[in-house]
Protein backbone atom coordinates (compact mmCIF):
# COMPACT_ATOMS: atom_id res chain seq x y z
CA UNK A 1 44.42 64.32 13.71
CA UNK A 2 42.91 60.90 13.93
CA UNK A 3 42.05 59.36 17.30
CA UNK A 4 40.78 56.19 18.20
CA UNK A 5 37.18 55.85 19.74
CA UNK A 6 36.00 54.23 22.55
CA UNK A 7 33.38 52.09 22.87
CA UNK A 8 31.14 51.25 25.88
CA UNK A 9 28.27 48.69 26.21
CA UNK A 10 25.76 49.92 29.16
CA UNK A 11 22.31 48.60 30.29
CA UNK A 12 20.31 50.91 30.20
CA UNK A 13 17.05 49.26 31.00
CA UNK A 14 13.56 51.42 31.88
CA UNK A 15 13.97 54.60 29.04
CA UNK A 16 10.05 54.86 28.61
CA UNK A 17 7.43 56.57 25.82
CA UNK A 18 6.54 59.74 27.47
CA UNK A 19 10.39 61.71 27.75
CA UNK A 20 7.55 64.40 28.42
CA UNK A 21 34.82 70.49 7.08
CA UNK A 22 36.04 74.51 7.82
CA UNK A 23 36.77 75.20 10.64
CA UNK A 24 35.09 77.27 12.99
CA UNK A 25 36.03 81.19 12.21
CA UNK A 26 38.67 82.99 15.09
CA UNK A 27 36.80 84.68 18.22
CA UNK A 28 35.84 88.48 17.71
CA UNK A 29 36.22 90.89 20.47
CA UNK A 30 33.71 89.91 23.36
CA UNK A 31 30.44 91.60 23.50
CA UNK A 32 30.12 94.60 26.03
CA UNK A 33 27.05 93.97 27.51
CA UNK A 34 27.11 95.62 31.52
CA UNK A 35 22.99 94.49 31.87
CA UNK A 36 24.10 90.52 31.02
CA UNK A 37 25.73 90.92 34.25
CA UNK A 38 23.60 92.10 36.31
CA UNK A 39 20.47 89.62 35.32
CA UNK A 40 19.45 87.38 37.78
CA UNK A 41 18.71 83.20 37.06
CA UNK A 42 15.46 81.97 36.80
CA UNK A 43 14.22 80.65 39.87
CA UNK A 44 11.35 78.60 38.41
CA UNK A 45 9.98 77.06 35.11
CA UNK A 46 7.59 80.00 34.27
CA UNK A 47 10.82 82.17 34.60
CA UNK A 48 12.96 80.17 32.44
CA UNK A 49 10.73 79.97 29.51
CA UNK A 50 9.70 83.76 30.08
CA UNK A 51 11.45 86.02 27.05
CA UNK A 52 13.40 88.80 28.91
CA UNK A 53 11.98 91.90 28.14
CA UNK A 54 13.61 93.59 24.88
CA UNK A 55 14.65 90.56 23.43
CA UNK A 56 14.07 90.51 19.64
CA UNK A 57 12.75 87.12 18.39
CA UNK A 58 12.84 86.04 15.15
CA UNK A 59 10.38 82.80 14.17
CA UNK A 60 10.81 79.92 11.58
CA UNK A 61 13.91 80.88 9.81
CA UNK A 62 14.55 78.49 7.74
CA UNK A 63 17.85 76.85 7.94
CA UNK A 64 17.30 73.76 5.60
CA UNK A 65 14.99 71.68 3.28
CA UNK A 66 14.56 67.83 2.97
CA UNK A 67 12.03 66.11 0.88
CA UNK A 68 10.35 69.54 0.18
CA UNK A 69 9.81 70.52 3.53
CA UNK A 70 11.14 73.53 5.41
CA UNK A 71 13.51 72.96 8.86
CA UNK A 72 13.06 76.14 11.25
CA UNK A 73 14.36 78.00 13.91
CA UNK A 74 13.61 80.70 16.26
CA UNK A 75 16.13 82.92 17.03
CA UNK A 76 15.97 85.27 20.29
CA UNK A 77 18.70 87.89 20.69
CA UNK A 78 19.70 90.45 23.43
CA UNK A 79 17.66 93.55 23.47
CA UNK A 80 21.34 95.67 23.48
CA UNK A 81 23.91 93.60 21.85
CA UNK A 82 26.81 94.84 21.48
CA UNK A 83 29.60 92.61 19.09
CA UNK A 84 29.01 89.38 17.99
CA UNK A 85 27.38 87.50 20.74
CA UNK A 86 28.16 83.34 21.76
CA UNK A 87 24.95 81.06 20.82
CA UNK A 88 23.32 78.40 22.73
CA UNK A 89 20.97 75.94 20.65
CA UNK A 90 18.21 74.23 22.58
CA UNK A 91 16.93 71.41 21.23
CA UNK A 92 13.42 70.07 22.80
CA UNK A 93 12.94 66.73 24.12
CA UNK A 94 9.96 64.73 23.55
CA UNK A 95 11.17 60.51 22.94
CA UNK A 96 12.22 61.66 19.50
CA UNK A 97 8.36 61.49 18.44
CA UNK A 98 6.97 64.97 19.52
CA UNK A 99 7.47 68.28 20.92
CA UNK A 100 8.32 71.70 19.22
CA UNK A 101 10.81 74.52 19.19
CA UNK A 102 8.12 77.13 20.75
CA UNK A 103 8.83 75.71 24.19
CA UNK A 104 12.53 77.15 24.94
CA UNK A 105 13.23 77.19 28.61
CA UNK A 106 17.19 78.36 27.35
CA UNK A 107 15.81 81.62 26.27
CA UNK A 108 16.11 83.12 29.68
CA UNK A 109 20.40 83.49 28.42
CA UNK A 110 19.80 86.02 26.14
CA UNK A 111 19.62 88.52 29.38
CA UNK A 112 23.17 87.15 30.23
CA UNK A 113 24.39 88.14 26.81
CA UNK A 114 23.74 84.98 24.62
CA UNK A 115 21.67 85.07 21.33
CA UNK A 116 19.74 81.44 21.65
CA UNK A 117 18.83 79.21 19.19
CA UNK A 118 15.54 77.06 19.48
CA UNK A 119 15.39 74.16 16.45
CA UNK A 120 13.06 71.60 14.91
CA UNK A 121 14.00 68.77 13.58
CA UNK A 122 12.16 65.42 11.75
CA UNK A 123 10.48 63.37 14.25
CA UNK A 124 9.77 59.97 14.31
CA UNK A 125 8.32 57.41 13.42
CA UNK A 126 7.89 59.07 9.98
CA UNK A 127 11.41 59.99 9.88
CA UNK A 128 13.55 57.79 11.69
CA UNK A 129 17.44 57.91 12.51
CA UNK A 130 19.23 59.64 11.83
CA UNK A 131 17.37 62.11 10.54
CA UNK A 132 16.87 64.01 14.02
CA UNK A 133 21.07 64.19 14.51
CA UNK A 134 21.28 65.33 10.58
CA UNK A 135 18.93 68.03 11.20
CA UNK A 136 20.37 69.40 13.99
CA UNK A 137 24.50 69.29 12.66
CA UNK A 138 22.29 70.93 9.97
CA UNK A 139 21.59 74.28 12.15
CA UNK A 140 24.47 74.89 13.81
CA UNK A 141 26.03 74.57 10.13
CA UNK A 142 23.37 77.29 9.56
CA UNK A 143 24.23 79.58 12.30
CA UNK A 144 27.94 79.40 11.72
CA UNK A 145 27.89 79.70 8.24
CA UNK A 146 25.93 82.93 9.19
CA UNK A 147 27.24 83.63 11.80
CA UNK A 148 29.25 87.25 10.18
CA UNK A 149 26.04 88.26 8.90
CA UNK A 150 24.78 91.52 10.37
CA UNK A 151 21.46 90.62 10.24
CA UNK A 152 21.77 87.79 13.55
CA UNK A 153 25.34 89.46 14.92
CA UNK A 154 26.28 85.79 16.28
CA UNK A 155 29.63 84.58 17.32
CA UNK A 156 30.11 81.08 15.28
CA UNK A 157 33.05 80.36 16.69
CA UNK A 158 31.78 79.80 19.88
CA UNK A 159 28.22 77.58 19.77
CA UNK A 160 26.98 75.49 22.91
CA UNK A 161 24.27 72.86 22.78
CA UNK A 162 21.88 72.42 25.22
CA UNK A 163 18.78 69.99 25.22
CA UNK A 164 16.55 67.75 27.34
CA UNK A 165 15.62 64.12 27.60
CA UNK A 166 15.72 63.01 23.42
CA UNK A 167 16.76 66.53 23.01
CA UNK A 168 20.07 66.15 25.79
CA UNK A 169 20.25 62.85 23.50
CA UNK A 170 20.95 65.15 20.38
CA UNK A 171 23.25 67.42 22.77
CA UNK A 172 25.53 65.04 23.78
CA UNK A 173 25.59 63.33 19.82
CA UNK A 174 26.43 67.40 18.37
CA UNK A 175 29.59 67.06 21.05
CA UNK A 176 30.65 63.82 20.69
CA UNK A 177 30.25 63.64 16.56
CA UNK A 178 33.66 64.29 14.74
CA UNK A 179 33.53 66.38 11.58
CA UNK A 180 34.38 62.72 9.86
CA UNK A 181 31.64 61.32 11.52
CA UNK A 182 29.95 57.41 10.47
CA UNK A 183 26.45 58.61 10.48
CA UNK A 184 25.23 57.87 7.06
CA UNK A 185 24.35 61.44 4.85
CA UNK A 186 21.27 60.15 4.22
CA UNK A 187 17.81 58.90 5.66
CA UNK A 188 15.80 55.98 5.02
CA UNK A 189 13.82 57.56 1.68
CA UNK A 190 17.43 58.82 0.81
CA UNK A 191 16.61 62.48 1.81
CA UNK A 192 19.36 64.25 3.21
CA UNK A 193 18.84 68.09 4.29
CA UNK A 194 19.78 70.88 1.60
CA UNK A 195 21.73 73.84 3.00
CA UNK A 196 22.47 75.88 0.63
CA UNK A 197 26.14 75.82 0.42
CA UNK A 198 26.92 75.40 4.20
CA UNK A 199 27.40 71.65 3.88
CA UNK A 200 31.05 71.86 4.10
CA UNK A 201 31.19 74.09 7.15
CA UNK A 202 31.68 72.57 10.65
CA UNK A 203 29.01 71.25 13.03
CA UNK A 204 31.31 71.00 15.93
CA UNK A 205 30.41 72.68 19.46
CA UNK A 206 32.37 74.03 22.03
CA UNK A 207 30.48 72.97 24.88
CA UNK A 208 27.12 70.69 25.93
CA UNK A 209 24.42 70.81 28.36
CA UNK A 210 22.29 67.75 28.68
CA UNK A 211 19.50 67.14 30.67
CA UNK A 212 19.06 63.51 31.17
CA UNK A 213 19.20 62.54 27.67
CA UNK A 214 19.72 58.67 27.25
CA UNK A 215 22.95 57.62 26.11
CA UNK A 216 23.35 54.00 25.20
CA UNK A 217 20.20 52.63 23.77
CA UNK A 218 21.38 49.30 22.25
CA UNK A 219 20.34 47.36 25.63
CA UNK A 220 16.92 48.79 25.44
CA UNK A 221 14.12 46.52 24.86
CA UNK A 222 10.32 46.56 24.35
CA UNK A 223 10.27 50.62 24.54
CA UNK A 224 8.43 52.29 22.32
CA UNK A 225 10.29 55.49 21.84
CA UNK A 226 13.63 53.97 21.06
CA UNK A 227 11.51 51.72 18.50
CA UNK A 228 10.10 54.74 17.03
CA UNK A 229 13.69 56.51 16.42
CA UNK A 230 15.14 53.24 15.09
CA UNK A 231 12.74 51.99 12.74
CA UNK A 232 11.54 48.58 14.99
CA UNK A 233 12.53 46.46 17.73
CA UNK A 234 16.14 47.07 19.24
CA UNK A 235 16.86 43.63 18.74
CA UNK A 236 16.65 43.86 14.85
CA UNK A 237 18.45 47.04 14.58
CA UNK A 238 21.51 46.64 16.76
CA UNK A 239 24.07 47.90 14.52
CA UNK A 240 21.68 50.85 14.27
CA UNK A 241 21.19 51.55 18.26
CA UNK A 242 25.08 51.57 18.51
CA UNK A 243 25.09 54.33 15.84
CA UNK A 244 22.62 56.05 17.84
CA UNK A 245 24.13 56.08 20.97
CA UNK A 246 26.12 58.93 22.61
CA UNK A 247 28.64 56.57 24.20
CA UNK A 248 29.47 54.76 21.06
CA UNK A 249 31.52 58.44 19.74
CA UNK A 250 32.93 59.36 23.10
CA UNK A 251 36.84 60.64 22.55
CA UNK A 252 39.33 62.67 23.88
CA UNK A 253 39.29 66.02 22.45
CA UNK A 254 35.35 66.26 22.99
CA UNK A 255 34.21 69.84 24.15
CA UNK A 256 33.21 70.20 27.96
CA UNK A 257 29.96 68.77 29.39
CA UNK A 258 27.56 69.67 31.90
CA UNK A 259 25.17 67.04 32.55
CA UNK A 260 22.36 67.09 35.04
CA UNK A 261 19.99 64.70 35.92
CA UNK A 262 16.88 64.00 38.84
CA UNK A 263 18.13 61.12 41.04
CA UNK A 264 14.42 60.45 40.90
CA UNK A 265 13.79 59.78 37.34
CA UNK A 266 12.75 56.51 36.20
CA UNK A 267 11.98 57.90 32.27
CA UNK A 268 15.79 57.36 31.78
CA UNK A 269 17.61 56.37 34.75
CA UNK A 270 20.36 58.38 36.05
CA UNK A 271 22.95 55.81 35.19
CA UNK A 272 22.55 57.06 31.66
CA UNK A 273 24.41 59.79 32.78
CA UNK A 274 26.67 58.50 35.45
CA UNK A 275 28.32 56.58 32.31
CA UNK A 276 28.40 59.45 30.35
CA UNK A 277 30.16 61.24 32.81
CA UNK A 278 32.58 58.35 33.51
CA UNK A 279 33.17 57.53 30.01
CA UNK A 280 34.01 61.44 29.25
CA UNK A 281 36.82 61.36 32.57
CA UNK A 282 38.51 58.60 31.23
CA UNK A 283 39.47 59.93 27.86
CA UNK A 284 40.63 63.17 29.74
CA UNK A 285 37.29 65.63 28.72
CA UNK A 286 36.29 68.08 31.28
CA UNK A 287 32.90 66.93 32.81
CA UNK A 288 30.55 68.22 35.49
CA UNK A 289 27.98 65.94 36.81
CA UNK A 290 24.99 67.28 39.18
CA UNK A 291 22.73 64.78 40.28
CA UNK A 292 19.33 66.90 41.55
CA UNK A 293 17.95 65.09 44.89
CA UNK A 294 14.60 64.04 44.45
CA UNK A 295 14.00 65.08 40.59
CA UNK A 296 12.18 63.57 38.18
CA UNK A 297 12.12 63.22 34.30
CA UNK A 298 11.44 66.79 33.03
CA UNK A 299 12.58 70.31 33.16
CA UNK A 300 10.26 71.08 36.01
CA UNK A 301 12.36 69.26 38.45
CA UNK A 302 15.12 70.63 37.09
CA UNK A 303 14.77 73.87 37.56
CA UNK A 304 15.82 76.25 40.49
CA UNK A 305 18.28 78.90 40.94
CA UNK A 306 21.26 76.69 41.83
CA UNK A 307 21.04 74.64 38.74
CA UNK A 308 20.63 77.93 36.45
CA UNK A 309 23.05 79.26 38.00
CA UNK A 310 25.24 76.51 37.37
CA UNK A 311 24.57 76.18 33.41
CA UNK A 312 24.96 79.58 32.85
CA UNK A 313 28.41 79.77 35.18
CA UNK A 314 29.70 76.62 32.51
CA UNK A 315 28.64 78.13 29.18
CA UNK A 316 29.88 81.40 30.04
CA UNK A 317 33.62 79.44 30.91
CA UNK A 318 33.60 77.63 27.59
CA UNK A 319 31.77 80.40 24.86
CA UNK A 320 32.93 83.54 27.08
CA UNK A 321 36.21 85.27 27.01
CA UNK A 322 37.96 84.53 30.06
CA UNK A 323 41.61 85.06 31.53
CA UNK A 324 43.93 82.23 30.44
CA UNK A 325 45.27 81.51 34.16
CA UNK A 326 41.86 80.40 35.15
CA UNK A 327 41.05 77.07 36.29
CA UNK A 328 38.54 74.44 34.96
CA UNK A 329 35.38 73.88 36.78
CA UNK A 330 35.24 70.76 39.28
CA UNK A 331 33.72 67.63 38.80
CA UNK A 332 30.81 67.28 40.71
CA UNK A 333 27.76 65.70 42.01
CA UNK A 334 25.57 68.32 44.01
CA UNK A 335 27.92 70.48 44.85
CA UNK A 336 30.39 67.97 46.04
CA UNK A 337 33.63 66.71 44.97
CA UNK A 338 32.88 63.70 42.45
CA UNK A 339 35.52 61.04 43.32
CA UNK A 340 32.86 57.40 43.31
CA UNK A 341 30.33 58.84 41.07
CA UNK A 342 31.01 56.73 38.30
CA UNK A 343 27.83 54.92 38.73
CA UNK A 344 26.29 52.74 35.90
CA UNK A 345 27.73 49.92 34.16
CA UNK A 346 30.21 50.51 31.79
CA UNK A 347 32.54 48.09 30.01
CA UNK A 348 35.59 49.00 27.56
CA UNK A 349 35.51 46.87 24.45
């Protein structure tokens, strides 16, 4: 099915250096896995990024190769798990130009019955876009074309992507990307990563969690992250920034989207994803927005036991069996009905 695309021109002004086809395979029987249940959120950082105890972790599997070098990811899994278990991939923030896979603060989910996925990918300014979006359709092609294999027990037809700042950036772009998407196969050297055969398999999600990842960075002058992604100065690589850009892709038929963001941060402002979240409603895609009061930029602020509690309440409705009668989260912005949240400018063209 073919369906038009909308596309929305934002200001975005103030993102600064320093964001410190096969289809997917039918569901398996759900997991049976009584001590997810009873696991309590993380109430801070330090618990977040803790690995539950029991949890089996498996470093730098490779999942591609470009230009001779190996792509990794670490892959923790439930101490018990019982069937083939949903996956969440985290992918880390950093402006695109740093940051690693160690630091996972998603890995905490694998005590709720999730295996979890924590990727590289190319960073800039050696490799600029879009090799960071190839690499990461690249995993998830990984982890679903392996997904039957008894070896990682994972559940491919039910992946969720979760990242922060660049890496909610990446989130958002796994979500909104069609299996026909325009982003060119290749990177600037002509590299493209090899995947041993899972090239044709899907890199669709079935749900996102961003953390105030950017979202329209065509507006965005004199910054040196977005530079660094793009190759140079926004104003010589327009057509490029649009290709880049979250909003650009936005359609209905899009999985469902949590996004979160500190009303505080002036990294990316929050009307990066006050647009998202407006752009999402008005093609009809289920969206939850939580603005945190008096957060920052970074995962620190972030954190508590309300918002945990609230991103693993929406992946378990979207990569979790549940009855058929039951109702779709509400939109919302701290806990409150979300009926004038559409903040940000956006304009239809």
């Amino acid at each position: 099915m073919t369906c038009s695309r909308l596309v929305i021109f934002v200001p975005l002004l103030g993102i600064a250096i320093g964001l410190c086809a096969v289809a997917a395979p039918s569901r398996p029987a759900p997991a049976d896995n009584a001590a997810a249940n009873q696991a309590a959120d993380p109430s801070s950082a330090q618990e977040a990024y803790a690995i539950p105890q029991g949890a089996k972790v498996e470093r730098d599997i490779v999942y591609a190769k470009v230009a001779g070098q190996d792509l990794h990811l670490d892959l923790y899994t439930p101490a018990e798990a019982r069937g083939p278990l949903p996956v969440i991939v985290w992918i880390h923030g950093g402006g695109w130009t740093m940051g690693d896979k160690g630091q996972c603060p998603a890995v905490w989910l694998t005590a709720h019955g999730y295996v979890v996925a924590s990727v590289e990918y190319r960073l800039a300014p050696r490799f600029t876009w879009p090799a960071q979006i190839q690499d990461c359709q690249a995993a998830v092609r990984f982890l679903r074309a392996n997904a039957n294999a008894k070896k990682f027990g994972l559940d491919g037809s039910h992946i969720g992507a979760w990242g922060a700042s660049a890496g909610g950036h990446l989130a958002v772009l796994l979500g909104v990307l069609g299996e026909n998407s325009p982003i060119p196969a290749t990177d600037r050297h002509g590299d493209s990563p090899a995947e041993s055969g899972n090239e044709t398999v899907s890199s669709r999600v079935q749900a996102v969690c961003d953390w105030f990842g950017p979202t329209w960075l065509a507006e965005v002058q004199n910054n040196n992250a977005v530079e660094a992604l793009l190759g140079g100065p926004v104003s010589k690589n327009r057509q490029k920034a649009e290709q880049a850009s979250p909003l650009t892709y936005v359609a209905a038929g899009d999985p469902p989207m949590l996004i979160m963001h500190g009303k505080a941060d002036t990294i990316v402002p929050v009307a990066a994803s006050r647009a998202l979240y407006a752009a999402l409603r008005k093609v009809g895609v289920e969206a939850q927005l939580e603005i945190i009061p008096g957060a920052g930029h970074g995962a620190a602020g972030i954190i508590n036991p309300q918002t945990m509690a609230t991103v693993r309440q929406f992946f378990d409705a979207h990569l979790k069996n549940q009855p058929a009668s039951q109702p779709a989260s509400p939109d919302r912005v701290s806990g409150k009905p979300l009926d004038s949240a559409h903040g940000g400018s956006t304009k239809a063209k």
